[in-house]
N, C-alpha and C. Protein backbone atom coordinates (compact mmCIF):
# COMPACT_ATOMS: atom_id res chain seq x y z
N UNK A 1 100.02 106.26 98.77
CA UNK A 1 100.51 106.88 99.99
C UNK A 1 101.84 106.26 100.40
N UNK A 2 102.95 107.32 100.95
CA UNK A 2 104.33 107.07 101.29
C UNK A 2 104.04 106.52 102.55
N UNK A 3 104.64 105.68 103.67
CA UNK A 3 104.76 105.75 104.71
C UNK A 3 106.01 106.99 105.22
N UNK A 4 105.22 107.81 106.46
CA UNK A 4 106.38 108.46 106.66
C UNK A 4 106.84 108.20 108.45
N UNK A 5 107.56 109.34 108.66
CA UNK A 5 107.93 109.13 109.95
C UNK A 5 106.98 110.68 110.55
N UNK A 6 106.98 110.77 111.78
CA UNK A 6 106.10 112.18 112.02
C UNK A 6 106.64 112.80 113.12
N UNK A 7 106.85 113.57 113.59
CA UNK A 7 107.32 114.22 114.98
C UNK A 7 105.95 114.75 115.50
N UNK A 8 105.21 114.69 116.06
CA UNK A 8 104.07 115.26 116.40
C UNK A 8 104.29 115.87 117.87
N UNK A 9 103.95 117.82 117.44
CA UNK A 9 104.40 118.16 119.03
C UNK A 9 103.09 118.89 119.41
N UNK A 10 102.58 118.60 120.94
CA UNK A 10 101.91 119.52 121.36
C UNK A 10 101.56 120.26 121.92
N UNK A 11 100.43 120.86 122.21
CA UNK A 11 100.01 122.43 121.98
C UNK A 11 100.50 123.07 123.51
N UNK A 12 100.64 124.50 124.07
CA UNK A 12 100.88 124.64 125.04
C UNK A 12 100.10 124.03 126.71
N UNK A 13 98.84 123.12 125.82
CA UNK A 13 98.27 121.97 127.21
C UNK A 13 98.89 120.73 127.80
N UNK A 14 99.45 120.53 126.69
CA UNK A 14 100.56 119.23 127.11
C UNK A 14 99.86 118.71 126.13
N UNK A 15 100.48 116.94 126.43
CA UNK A 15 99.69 116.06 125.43
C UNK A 15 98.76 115.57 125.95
N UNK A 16 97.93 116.46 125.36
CA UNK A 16 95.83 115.94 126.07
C UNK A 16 95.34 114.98 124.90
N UNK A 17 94.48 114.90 125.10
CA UNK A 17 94.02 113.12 124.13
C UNK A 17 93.87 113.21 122.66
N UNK A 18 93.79 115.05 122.69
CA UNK A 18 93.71 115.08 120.86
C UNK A 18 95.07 114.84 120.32
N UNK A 19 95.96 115.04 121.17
CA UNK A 19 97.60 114.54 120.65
C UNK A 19 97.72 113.15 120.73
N UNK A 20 97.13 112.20 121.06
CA UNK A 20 97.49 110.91 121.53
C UNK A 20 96.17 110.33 120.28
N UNK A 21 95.10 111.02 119.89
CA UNK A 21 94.28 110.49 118.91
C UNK A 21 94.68 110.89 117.53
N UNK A 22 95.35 111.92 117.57
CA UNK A 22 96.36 112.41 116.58
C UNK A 22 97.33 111.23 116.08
N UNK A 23 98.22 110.96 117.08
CA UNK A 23 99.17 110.01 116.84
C UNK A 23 98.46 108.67 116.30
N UNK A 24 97.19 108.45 117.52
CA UNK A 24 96.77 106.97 115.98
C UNK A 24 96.23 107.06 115.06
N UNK A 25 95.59 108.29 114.42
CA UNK A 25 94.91 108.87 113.45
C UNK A 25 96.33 108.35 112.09
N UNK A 26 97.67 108.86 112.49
CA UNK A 26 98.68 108.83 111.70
C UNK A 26 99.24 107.46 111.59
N UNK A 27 99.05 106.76 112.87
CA UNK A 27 100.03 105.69 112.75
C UNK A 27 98.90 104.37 111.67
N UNK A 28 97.30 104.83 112.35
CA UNK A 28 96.38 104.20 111.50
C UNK A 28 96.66 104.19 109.62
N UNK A 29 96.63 104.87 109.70
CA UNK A 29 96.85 105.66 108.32
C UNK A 29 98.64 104.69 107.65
N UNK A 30 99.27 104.26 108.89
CA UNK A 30 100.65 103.45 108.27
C UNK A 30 101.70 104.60 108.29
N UNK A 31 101.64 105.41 109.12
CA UNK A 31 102.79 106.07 109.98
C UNK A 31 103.59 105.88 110.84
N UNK A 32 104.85 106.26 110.86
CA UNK A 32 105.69 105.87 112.22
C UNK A 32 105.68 107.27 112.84
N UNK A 33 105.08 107.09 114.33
CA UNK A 33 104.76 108.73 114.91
C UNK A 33 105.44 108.52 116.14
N UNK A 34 106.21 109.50 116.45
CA UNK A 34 106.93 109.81 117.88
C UNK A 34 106.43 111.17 118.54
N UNK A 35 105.35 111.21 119.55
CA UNK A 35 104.62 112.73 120.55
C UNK A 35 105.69 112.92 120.96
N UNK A 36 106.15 114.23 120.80
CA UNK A 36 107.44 114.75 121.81
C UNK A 36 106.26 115.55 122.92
N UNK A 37 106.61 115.28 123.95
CA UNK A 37 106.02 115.13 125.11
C UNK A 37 107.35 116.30 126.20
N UNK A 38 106.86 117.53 125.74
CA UNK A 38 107.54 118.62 126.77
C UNK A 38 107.66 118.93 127.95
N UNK A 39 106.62 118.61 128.39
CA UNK A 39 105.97 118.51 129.70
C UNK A 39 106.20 117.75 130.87
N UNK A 40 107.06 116.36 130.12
CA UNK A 40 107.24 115.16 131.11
C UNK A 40 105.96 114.67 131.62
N UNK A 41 104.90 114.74 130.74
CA UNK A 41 103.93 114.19 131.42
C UNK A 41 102.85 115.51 131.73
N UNK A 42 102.84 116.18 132.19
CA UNK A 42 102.27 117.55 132.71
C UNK A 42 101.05 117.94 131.64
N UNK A 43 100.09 118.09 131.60
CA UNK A 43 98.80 118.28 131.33
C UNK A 43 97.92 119.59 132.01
N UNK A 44 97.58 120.28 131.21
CA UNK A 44 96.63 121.68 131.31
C UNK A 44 94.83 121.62 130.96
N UNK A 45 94.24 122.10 132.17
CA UNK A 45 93.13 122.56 131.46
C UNK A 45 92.99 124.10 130.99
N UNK A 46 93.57 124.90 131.27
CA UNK A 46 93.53 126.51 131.42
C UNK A 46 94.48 126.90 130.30
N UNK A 47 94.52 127.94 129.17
CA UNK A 47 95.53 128.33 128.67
C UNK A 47 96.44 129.10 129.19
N UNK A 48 95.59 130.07 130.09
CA UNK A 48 96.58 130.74 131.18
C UNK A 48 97.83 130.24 131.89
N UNK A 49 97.40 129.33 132.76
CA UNK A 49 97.98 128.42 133.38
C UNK A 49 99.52 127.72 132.57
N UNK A 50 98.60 126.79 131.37
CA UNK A 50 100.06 126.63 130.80
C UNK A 50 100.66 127.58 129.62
N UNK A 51 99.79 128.78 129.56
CA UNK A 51 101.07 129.50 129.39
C UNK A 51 102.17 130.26 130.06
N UNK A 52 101.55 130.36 131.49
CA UNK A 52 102.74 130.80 132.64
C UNK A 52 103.69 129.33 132.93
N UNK A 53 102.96 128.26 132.96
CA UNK A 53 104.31 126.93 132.54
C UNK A 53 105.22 127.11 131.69
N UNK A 54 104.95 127.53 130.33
CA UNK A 54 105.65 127.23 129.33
C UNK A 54 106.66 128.04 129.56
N UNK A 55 105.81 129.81 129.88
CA UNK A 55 107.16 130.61 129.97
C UNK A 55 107.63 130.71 130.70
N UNK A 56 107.70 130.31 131.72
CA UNK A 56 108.74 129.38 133.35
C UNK A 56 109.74 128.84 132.75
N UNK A 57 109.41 127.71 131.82
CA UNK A 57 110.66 126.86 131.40
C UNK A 57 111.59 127.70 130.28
N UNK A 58 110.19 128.37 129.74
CA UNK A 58 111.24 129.42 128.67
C UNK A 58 111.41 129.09 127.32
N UNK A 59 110.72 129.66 126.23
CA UNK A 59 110.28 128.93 125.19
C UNK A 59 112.13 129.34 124.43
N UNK A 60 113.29 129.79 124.54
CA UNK A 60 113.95 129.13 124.23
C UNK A 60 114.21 127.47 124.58
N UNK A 61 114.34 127.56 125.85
CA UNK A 61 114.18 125.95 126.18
C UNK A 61 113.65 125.12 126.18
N UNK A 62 112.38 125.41 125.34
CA UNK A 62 111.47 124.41 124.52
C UNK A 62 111.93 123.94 123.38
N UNK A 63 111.84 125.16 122.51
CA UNK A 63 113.12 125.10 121.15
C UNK A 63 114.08 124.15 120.80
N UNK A 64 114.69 124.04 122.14
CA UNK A 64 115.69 123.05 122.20
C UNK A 64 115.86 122.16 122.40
N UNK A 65 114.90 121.82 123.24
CA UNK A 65 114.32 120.37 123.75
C UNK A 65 113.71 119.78 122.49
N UNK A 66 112.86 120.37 121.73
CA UNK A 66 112.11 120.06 120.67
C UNK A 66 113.35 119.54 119.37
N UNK A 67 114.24 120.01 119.47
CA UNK A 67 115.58 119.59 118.51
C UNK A 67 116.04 118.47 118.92
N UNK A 68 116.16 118.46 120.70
CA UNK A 68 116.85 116.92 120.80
C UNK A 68 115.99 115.94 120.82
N UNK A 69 114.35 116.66 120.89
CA UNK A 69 113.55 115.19 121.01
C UNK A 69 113.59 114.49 119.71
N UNK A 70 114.20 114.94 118.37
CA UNK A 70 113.71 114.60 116.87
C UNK A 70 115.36 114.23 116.58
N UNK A 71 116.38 114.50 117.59
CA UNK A 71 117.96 114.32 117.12
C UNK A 71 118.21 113.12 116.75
N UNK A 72 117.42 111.84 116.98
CA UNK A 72 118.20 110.68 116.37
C UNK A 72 116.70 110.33 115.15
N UNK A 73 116.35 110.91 114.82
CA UNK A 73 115.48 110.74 113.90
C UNK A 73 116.36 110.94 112.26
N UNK A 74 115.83 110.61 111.19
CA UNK A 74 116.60 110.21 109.86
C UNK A 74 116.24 110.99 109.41
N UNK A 75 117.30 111.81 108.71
CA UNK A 75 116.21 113.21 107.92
C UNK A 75 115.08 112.90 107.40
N UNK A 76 114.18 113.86 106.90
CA UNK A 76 112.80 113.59 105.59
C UNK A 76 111.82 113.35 106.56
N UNK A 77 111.87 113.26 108.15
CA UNK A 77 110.20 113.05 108.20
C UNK A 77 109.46 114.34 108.68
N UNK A 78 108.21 114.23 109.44
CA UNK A 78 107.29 115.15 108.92
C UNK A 78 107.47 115.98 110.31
N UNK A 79 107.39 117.35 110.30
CA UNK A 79 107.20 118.01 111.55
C UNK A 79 105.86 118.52 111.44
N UNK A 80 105.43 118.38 112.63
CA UNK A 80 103.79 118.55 112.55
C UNK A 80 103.24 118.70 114.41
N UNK A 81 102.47 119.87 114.34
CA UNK A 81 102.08 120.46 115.98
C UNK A 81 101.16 121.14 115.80
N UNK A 82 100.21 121.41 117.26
CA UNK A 82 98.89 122.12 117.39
C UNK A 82 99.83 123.12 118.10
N UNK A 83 99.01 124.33 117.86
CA UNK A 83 98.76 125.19 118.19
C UNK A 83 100.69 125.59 118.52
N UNK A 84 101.35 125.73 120.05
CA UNK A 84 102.67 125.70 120.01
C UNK A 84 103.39 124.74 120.06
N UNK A 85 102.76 123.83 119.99
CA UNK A 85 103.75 122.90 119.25
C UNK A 85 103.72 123.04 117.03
N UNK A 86 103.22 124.16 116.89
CA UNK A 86 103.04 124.61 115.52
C UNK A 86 104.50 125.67 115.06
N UNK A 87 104.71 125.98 116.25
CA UNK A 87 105.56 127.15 116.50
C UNK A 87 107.13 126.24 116.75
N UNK A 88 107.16 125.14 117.16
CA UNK A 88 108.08 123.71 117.38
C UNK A 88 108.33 123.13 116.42
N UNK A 89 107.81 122.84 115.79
CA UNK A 89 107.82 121.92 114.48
C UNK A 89 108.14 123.23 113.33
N UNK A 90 107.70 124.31 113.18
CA UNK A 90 108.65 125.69 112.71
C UNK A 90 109.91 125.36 113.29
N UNK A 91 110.59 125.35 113.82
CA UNK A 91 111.79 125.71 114.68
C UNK A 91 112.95 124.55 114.22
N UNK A 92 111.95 123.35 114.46
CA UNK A 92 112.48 121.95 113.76
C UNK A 92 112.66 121.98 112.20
N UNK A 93 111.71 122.17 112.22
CA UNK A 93 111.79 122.48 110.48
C UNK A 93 112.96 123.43 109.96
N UNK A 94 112.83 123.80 110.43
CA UNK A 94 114.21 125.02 109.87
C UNK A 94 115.77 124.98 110.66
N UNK A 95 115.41 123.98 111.25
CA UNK A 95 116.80 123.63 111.76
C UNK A 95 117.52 122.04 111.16
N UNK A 96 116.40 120.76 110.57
CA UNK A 96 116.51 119.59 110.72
C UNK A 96 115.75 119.73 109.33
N UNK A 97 116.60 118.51 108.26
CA UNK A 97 115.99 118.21 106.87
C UNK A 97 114.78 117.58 107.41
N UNK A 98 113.72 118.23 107.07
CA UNK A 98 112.45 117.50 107.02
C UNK A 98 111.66 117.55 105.64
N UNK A 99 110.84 116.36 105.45
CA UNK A 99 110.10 116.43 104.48
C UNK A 99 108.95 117.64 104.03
N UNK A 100 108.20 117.53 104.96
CA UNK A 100 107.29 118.94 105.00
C UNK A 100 106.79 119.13 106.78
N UNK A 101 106.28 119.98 106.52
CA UNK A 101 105.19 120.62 107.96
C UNK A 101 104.17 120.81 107.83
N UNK A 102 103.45 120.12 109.15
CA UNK A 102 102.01 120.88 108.92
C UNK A 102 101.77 121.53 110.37
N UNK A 103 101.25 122.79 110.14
CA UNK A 103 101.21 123.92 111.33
C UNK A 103 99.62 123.84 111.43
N UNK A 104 99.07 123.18 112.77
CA UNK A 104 97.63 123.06 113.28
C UNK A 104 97.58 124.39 114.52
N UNK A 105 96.88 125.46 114.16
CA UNK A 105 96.62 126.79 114.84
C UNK A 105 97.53 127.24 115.25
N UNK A 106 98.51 126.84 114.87
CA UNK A 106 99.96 127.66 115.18
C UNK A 106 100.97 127.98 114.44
N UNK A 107 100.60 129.13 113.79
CA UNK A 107 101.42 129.77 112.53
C UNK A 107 102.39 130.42 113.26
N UNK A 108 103.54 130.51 113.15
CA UNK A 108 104.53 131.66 113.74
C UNK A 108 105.00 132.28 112.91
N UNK A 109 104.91 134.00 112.65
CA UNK A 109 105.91 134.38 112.01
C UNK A 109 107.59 134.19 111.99
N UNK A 110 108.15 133.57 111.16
CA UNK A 110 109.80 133.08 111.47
C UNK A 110 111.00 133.98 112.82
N UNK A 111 110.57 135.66 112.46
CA UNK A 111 111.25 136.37 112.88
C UNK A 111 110.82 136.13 114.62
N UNK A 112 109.50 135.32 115.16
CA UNK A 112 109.21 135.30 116.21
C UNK A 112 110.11 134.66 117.17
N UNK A 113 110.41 133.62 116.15
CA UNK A 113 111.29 132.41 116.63
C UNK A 113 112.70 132.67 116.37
N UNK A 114 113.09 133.57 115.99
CA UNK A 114 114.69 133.94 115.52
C UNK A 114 115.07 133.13 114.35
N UNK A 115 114.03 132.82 113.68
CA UNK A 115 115.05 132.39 112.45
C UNK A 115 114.42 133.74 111.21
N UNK A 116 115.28 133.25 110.04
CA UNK A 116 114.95 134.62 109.17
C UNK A 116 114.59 133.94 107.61
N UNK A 117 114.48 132.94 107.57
CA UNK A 117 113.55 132.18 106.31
C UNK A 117 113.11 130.64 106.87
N UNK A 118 112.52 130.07 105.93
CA UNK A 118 112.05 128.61 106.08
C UNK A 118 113.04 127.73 104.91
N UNK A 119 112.83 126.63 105.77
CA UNK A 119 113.39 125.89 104.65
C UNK A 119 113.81 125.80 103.15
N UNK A 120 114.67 125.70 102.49
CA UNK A 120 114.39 125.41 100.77
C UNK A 120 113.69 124.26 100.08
N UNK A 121 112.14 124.81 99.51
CA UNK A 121 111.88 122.83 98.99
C UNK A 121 110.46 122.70 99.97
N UNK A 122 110.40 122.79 100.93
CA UNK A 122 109.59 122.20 102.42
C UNK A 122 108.44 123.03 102.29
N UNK A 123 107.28 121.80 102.07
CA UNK A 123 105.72 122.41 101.99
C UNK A 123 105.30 122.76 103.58
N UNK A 124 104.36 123.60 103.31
CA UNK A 124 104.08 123.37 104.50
C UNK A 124 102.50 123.50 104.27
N UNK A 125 101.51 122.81 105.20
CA UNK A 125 100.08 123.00 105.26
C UNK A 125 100.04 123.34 106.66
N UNK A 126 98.65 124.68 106.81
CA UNK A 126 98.34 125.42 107.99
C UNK A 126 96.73 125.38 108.01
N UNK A 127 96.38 124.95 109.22
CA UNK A 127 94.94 124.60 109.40
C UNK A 127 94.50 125.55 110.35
N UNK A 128 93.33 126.41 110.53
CA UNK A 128 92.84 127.41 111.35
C UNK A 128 91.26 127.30 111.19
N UNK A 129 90.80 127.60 112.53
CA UNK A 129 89.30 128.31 112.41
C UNK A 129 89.27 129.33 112.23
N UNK A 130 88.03 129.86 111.32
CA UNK A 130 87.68 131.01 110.95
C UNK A 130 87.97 131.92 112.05
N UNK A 131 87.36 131.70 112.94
CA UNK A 131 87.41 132.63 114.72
C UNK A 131 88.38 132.40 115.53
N UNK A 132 89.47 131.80 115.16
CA UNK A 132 90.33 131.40 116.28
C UNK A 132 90.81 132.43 117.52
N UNK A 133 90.39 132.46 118.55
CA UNK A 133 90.77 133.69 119.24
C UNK A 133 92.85 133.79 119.31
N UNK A 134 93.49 132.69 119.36
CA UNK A 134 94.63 133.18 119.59
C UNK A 134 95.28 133.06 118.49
N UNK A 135 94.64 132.97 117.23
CA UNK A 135 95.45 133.07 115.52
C UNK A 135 96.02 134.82 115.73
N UNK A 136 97.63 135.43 115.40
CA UNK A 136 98.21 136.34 115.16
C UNK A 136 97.44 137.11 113.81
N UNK A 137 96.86 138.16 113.87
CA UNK A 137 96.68 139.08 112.93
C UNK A 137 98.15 138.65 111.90
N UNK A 138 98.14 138.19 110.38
CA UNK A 138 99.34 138.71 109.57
C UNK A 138 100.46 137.23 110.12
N UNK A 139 99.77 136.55 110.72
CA UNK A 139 100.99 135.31 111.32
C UNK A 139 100.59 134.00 109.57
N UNK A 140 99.57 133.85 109.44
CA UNK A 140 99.20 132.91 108.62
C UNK A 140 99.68 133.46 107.24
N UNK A 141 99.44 134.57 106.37
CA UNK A 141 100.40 135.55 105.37
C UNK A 141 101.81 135.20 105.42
N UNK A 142 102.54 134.97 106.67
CA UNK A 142 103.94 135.83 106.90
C UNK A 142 104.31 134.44 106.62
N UNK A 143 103.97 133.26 107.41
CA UNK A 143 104.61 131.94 107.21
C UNK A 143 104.37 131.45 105.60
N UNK A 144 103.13 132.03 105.20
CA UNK A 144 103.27 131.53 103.27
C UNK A 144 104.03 132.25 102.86
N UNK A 145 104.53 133.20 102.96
CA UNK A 145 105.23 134.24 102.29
C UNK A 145 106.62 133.72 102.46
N UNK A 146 107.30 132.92 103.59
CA UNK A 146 107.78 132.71 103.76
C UNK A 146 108.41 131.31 103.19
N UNK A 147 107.48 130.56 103.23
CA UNK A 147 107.15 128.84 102.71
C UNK A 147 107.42 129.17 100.66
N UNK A 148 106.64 130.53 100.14
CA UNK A 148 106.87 130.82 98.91
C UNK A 148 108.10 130.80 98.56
N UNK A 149 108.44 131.67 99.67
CA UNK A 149 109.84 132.59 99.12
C UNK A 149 111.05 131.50 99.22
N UNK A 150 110.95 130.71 99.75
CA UNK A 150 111.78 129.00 99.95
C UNK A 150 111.42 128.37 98.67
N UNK A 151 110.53 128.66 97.57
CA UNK A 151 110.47 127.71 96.79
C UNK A 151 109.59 126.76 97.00
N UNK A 152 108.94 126.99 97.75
CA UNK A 152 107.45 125.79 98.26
C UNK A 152 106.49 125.72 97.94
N UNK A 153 105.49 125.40 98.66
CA UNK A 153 104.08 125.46 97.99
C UNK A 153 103.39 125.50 99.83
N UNK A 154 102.90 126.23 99.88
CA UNK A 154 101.87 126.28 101.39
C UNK A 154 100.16 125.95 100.98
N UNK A 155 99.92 125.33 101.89
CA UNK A 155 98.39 125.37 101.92
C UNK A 155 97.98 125.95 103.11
N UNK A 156 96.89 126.96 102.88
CA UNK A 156 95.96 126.92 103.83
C UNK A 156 94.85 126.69 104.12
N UNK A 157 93.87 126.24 105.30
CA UNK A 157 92.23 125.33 105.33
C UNK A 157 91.96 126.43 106.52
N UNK A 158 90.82 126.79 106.15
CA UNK A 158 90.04 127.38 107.63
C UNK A 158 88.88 126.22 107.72
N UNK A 159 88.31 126.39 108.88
CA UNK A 159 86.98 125.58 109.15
C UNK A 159 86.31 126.45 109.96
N UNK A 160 85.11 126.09 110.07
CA UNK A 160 84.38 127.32 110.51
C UNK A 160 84.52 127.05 111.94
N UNK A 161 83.61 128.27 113.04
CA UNK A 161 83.66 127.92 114.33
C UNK A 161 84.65 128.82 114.95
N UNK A 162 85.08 128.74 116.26
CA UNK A 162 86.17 129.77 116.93
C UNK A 162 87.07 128.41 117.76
N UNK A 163 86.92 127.14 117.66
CA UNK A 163 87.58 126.24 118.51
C UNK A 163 89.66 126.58 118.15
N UNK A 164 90.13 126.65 119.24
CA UNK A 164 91.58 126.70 118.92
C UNK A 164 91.90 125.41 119.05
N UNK A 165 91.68 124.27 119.32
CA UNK A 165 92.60 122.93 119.21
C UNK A 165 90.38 122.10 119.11
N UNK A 166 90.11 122.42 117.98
CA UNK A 166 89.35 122.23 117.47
C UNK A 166 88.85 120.09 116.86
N UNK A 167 90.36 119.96 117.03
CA UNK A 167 90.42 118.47 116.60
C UNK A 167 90.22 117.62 117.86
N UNK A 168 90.60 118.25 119.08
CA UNK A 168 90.45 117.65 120.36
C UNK A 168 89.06 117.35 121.10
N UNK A 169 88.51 115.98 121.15
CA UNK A 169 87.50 115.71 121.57
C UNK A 169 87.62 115.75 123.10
N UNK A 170 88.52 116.08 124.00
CA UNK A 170 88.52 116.61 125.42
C UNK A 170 88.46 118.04 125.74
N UNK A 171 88.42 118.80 124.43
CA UNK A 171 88.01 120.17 124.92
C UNK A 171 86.35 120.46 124.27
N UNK A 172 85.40 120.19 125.03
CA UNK A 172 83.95 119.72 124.37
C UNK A 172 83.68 121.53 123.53
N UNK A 173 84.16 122.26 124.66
CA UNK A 173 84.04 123.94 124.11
C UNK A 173 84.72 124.36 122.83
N UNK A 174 85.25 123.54 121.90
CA UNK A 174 86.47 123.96 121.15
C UNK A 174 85.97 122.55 119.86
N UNK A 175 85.77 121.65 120.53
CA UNK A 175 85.88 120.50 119.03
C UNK A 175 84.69 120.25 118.60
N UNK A 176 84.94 119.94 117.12
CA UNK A 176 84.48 120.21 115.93
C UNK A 176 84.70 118.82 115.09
N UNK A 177 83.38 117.94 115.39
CA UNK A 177 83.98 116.62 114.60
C UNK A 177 83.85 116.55 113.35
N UNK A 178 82.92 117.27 112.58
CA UNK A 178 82.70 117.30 111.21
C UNK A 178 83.85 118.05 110.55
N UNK A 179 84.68 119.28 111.49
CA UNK A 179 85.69 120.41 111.07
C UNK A 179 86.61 119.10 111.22
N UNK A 180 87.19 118.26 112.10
CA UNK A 180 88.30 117.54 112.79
C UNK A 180 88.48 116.31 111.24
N UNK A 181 87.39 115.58 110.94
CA UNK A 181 87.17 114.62 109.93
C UNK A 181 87.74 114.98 108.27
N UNK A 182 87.16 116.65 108.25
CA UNK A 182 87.66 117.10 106.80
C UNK A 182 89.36 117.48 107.31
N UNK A 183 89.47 118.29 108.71
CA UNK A 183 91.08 118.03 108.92
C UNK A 183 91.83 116.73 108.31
N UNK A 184 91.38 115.75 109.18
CA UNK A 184 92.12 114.65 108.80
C UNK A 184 92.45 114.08 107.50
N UNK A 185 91.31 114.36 106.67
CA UNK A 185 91.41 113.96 105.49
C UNK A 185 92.19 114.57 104.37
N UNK A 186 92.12 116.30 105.23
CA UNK A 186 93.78 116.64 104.37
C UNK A 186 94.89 116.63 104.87
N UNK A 187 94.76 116.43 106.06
CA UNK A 187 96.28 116.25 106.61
C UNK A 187 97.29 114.78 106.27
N UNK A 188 96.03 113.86 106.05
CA UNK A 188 96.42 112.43 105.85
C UNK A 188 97.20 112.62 104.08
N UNK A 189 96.12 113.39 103.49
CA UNK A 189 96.62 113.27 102.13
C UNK A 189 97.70 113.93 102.14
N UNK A 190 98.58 115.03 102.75
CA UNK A 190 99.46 115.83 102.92
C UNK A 190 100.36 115.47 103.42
N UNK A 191 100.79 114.53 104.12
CA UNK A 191 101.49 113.83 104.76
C UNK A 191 102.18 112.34 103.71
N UNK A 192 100.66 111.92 103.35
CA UNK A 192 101.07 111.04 102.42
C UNK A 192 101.86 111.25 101.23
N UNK A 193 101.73 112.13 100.92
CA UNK A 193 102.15 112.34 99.51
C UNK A 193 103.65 112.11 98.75
């Protein structure tokens, strides 16, 4: 295993504790991890809720924020996010040399985000539940197709269940520790590599 560097962004709740168990999951593992933290702090229980936050601030101006939070970072490290912060670390990725991505329930088709390919070279791995209620019909296809057509290699993992941030032991309705454990164990190897 490489040591890498990680950008870890998260999901439209803020950074709730599966982002912060995330980060030592990686740093355990002999990672250097930086949470870009959008929110300033700001935390959701409702998806509703922070999704009328998010689009207040205006997911261009997330976009962007998400570029300067990774701007003094050294090319090659890893972009990696739940759910929209999946859709962030896309955005990063295709703007900033990174090593690879890994997209946790948040596949974006490219054209969503205004860009019109992915990287050249740049793996990417995409993790989903079988049931995810807010997975895009054709979003998980479009980003391999995309990740191919760059010359890459994509993985994808379903796990069973309908949890959308499924790795998070503060959403008791949604996580999945036996689904969260085989996560980790490919995300760690995916990262490492």
């Amino acid at each position: 295993m490489t040591a890498k560097t990680v950008a870890l962004f998260h999901s439209v709740l803020g950074v709730r504790e599966g982002v912060l168990l995330a980060a030592e999951r990686l740093r355990g593992a002999g990672h250097a991890v930086r949470v870009v933290d959008q929110y300033a702090g700001r935390v959701f229980d409702d998806y509703a809720e922070a999704s009328e936050y998010a689009e207040g601030v205006g997911y261009p101006a997330l976009m962007a924020s998400a570029l300067e939070a990774v701007a003094d970072l050294p090319d090659g490290f890893v972009a990696m996010g739940f759910s929209n912060g999946g859709g962030m670390s896309t955005y990063v990725a295709c703007h900033r040399p990174v090593e690879r991505a890994v997209l946790c329930s948040g596949a974006l088709p490219l054209e969503m985000i205004g860009l019109d390919r992915w990287p050249a070279g740049v793996p990417a791995q995409l993790h989903y539940t079988v049931d995810d209620p807010f997975q895009r019909p054709g979003s998980v296809a479009s980003v391999m197709d995309s990740v191919s057509a760059a010359g890459a290699v994509s993985e994808y993992h379903q796990y069973p269940g309908a949890g959308h941030l499924f790795t998070d032991p503060s959403l008791p309705a949604e996580f999945d520790g036996a689904a969260a454990e085989v996560f980790w164990e490919r995300v760690l190897g995916f990262v490492g590599r």
